[in-house]
N, C-alpha and C. Protein backbone atom coordinates (compact mmCIF):
# COMPACT_ATOMS: atom_id res chain seq x y z
N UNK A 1 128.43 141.52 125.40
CA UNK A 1 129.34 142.47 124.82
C UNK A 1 130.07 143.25 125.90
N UNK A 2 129.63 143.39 127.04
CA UNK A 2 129.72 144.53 127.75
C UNK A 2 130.97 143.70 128.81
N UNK A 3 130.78 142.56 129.15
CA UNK A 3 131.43 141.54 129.80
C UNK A 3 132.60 141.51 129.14
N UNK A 4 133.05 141.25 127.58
CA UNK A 4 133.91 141.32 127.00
C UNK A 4 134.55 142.81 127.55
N UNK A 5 134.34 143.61 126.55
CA UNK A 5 134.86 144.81 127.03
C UNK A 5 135.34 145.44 128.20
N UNK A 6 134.84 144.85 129.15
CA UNK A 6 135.51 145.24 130.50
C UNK A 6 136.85 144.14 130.49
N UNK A 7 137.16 143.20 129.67
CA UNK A 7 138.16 142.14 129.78
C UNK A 7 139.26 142.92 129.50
N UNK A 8 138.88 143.37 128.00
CA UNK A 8 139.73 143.75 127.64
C UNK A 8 139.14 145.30 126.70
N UNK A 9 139.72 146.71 127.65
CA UNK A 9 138.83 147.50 127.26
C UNK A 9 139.56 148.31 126.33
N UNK A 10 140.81 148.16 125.69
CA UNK A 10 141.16 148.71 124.37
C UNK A 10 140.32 148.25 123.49
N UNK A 11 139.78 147.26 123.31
CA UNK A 11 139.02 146.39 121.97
C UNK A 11 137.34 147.24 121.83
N UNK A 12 136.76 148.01 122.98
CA UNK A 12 135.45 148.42 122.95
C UNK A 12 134.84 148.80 121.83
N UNK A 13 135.67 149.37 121.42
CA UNK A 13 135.36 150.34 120.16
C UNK A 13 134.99 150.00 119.11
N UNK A 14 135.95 148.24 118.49
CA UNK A 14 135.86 147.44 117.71
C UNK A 14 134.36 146.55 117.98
N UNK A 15 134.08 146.52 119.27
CA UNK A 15 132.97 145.57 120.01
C UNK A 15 131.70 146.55 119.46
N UNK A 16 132.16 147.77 119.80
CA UNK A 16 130.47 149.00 119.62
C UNK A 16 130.31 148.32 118.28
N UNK A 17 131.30 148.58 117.34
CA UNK A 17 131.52 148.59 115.68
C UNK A 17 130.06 147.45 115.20
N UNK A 18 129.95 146.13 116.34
CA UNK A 18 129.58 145.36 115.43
C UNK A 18 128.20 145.27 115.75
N UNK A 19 127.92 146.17 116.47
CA UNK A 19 126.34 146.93 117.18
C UNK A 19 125.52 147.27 115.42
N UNK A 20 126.50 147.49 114.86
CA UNK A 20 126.19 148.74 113.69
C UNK A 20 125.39 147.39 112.64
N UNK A 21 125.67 146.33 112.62
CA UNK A 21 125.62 145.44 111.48
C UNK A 21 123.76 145.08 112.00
N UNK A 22 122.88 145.26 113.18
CA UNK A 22 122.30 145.37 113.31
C UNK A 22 121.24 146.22 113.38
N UNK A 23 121.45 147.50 112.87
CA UNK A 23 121.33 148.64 111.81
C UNK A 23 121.22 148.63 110.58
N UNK A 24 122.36 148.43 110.11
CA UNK A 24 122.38 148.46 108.98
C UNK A 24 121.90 147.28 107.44
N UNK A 25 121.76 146.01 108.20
CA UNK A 25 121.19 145.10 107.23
C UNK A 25 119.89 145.16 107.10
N UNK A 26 118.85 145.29 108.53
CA UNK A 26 117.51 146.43 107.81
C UNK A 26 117.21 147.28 107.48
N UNK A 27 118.02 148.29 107.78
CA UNK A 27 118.38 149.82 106.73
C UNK A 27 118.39 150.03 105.53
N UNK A 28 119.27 148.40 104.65
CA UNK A 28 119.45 147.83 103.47
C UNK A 28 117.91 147.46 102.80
N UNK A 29 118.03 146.58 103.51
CA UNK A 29 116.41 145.84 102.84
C UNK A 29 115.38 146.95 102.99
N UNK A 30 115.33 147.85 103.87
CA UNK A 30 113.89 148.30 103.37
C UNK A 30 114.32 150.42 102.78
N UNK A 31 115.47 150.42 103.01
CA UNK A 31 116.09 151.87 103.02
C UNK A 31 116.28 151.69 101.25
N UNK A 32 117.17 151.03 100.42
CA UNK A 32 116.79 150.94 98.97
C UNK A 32 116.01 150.90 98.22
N UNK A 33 114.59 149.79 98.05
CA UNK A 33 113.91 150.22 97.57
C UNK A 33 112.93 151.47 97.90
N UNK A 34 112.87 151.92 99.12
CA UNK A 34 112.31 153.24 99.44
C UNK A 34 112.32 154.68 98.74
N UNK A 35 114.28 154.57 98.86
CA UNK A 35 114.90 155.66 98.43
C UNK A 35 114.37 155.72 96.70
N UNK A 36 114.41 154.61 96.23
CA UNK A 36 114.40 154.64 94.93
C UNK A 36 113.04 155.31 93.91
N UNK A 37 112.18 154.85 95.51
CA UNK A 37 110.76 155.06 95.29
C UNK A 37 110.56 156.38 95.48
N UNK A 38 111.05 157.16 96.45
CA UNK A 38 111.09 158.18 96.78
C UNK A 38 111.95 159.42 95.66
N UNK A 39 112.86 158.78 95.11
CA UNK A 39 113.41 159.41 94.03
C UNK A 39 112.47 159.76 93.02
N UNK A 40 111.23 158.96 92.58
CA UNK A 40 110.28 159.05 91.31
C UNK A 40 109.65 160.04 91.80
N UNK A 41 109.51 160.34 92.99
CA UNK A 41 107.86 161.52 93.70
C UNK A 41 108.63 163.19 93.16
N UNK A 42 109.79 163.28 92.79
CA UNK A 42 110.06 164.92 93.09
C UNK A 42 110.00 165.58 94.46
N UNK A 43 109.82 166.41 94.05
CA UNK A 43 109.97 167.18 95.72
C UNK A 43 108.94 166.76 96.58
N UNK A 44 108.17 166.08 96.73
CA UNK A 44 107.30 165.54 97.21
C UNK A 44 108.10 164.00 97.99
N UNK A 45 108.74 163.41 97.29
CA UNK A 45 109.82 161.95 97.88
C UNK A 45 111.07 162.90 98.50
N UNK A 46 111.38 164.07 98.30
CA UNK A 46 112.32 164.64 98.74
C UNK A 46 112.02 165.25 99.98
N UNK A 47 111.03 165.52 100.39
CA UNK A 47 110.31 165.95 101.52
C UNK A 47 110.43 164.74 102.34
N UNK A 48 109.83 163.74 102.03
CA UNK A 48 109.48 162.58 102.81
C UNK A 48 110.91 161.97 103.55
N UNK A 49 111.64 161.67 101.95
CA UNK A 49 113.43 161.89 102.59
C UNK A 49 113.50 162.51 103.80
N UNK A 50 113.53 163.93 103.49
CA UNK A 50 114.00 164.67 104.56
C UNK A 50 113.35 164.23 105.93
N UNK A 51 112.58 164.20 106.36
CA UNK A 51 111.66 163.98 107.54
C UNK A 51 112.12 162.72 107.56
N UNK A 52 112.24 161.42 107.04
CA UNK A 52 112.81 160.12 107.49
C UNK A 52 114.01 160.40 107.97
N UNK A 53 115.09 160.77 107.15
CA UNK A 53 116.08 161.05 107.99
C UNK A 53 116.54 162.05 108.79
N UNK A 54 115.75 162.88 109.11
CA UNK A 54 115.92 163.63 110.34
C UNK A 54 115.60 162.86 111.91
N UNK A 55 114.14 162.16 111.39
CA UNK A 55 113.85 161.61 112.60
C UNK A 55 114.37 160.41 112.81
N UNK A 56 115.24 160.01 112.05
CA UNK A 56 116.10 158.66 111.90
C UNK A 56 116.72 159.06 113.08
N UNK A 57 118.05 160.19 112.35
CA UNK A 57 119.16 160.98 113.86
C UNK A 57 118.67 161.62 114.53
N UNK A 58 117.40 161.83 115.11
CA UNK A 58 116.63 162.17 116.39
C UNK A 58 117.07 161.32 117.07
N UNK A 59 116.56 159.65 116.73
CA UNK A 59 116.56 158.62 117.68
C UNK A 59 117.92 158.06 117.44
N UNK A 60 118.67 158.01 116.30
CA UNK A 60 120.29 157.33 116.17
C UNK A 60 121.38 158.17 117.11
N UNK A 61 121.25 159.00 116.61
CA UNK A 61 122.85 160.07 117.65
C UNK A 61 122.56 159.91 118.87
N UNK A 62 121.62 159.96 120.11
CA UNK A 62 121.69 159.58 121.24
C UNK A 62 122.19 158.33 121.77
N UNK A 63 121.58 157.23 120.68
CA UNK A 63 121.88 156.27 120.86
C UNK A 63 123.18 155.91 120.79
N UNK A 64 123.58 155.65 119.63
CA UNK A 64 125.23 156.32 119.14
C UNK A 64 126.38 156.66 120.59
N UNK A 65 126.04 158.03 120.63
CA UNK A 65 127.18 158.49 121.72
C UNK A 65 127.09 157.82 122.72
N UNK A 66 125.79 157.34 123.38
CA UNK A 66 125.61 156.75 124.60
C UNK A 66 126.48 155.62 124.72
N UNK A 67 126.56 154.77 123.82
CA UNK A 67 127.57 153.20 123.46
C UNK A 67 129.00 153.92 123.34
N UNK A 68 128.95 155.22 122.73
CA UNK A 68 130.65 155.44 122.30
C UNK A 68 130.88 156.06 123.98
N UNK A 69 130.42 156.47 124.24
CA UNK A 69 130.60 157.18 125.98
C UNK A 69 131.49 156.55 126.88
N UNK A 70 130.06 155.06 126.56
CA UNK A 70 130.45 153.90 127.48
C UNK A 70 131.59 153.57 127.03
N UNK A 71 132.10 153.19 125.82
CA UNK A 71 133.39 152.38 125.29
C UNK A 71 134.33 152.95 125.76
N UNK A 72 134.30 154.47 125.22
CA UNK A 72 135.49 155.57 125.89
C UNK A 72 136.16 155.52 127.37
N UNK A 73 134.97 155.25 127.80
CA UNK A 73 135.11 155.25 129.48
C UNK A 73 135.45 154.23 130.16
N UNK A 74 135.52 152.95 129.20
CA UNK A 74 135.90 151.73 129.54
C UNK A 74 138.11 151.78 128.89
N UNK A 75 137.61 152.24 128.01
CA UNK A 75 139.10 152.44 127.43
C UNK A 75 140.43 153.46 128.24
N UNK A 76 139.73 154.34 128.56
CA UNK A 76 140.27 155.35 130.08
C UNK A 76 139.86 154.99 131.38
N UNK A 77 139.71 154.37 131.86
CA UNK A 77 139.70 153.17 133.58
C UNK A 77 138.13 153.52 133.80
N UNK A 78 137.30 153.81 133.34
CA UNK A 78 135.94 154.04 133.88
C UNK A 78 134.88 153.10 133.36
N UNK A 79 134.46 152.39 134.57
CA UNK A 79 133.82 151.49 133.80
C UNK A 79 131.94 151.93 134.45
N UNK A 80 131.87 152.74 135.10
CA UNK A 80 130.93 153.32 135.78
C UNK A 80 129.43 153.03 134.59
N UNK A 81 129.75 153.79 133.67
CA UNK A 81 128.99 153.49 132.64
C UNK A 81 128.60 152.52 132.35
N UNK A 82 129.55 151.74 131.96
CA UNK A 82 129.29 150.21 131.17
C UNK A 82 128.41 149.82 132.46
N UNK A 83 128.81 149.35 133.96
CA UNK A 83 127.97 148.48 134.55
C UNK A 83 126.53 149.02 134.90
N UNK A 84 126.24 150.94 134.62
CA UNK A 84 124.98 150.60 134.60
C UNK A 84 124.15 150.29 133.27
N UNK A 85 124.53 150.30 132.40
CA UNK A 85 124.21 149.80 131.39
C UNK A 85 123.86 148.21 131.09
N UNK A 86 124.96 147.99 131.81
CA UNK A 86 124.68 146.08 132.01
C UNK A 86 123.68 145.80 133.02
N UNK A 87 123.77 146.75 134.17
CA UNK A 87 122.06 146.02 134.70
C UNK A 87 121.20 146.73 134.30
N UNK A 88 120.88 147.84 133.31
CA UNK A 88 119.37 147.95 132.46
C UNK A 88 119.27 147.39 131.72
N UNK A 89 120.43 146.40 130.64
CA UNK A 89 120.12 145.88 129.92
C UNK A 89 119.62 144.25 130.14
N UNK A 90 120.21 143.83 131.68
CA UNK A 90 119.71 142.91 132.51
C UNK A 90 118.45 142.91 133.02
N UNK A 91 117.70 143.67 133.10
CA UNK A 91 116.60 144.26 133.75
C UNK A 91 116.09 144.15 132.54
N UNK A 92 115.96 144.50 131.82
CA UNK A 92 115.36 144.27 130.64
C UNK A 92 114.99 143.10 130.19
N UNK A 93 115.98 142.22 130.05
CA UNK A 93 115.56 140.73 129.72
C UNK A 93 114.82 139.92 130.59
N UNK A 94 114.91 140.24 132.30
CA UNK A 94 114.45 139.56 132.80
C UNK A 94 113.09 139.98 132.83
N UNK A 95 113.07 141.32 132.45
CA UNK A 95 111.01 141.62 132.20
C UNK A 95 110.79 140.55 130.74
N UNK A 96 111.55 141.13 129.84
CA UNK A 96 110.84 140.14 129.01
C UNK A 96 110.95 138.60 129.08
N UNK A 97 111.76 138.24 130.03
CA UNK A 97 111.81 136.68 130.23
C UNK A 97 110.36 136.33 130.72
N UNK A 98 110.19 137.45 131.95
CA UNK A 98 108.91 137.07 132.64
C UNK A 98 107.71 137.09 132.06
N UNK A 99 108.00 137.84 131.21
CA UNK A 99 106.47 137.77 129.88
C UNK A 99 106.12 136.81 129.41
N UNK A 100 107.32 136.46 128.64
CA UNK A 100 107.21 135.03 127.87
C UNK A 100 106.83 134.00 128.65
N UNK A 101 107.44 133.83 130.20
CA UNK A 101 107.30 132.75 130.68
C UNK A 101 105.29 133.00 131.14
């Protein structure tokens, strides 16, 4: 993704966009019947609500800006961001390569 975007760094934004579809299709499957379940408890599923999604955007909004940061900064000549991002996210695979192997 990140390779792209430095190609061509007006498009980043559209590139973050499709980050989201990996979010959101397990969000689906297990976030519906939850909610629904959580709807029958009363204030008791409404509690639980609350605390799921708080600590949801604990860990989402960091994440979030950090990708929009990078995109931004790729879209205004800075690509500083993006490449360290590309070697932690390089670094990363090659630990888990070495696991597996």
């Amino acid at each position: 993704m990140l390779r792209n975007t430095e190609k061509f760094p007006i498009l980043s934004l559209f590139v973050f966009g499709t980050l989201w579809i990996w979010f959101f299709l397990p969000a689906l499957l297990f976030g519906i019947p939850l909610t629904l379940l959580l709807e029958n408890l009363g204030i008791f599923g409404k509690a639980i609500q609350f605390v799921l999604g708080f600590g949801g955007m604990v860990f989402l909004v960091p994440w979030f800006f950090r990708w929009y940061f990078i995109c931004l900064g790729l879209m205004f000549g800075g690509g500083t961001l993006a490449q360290a991002k590309e070697k932690e996210i390089s670094s990363r695979l090659q630990r888990l390569q070495s696991l597996l192997n």
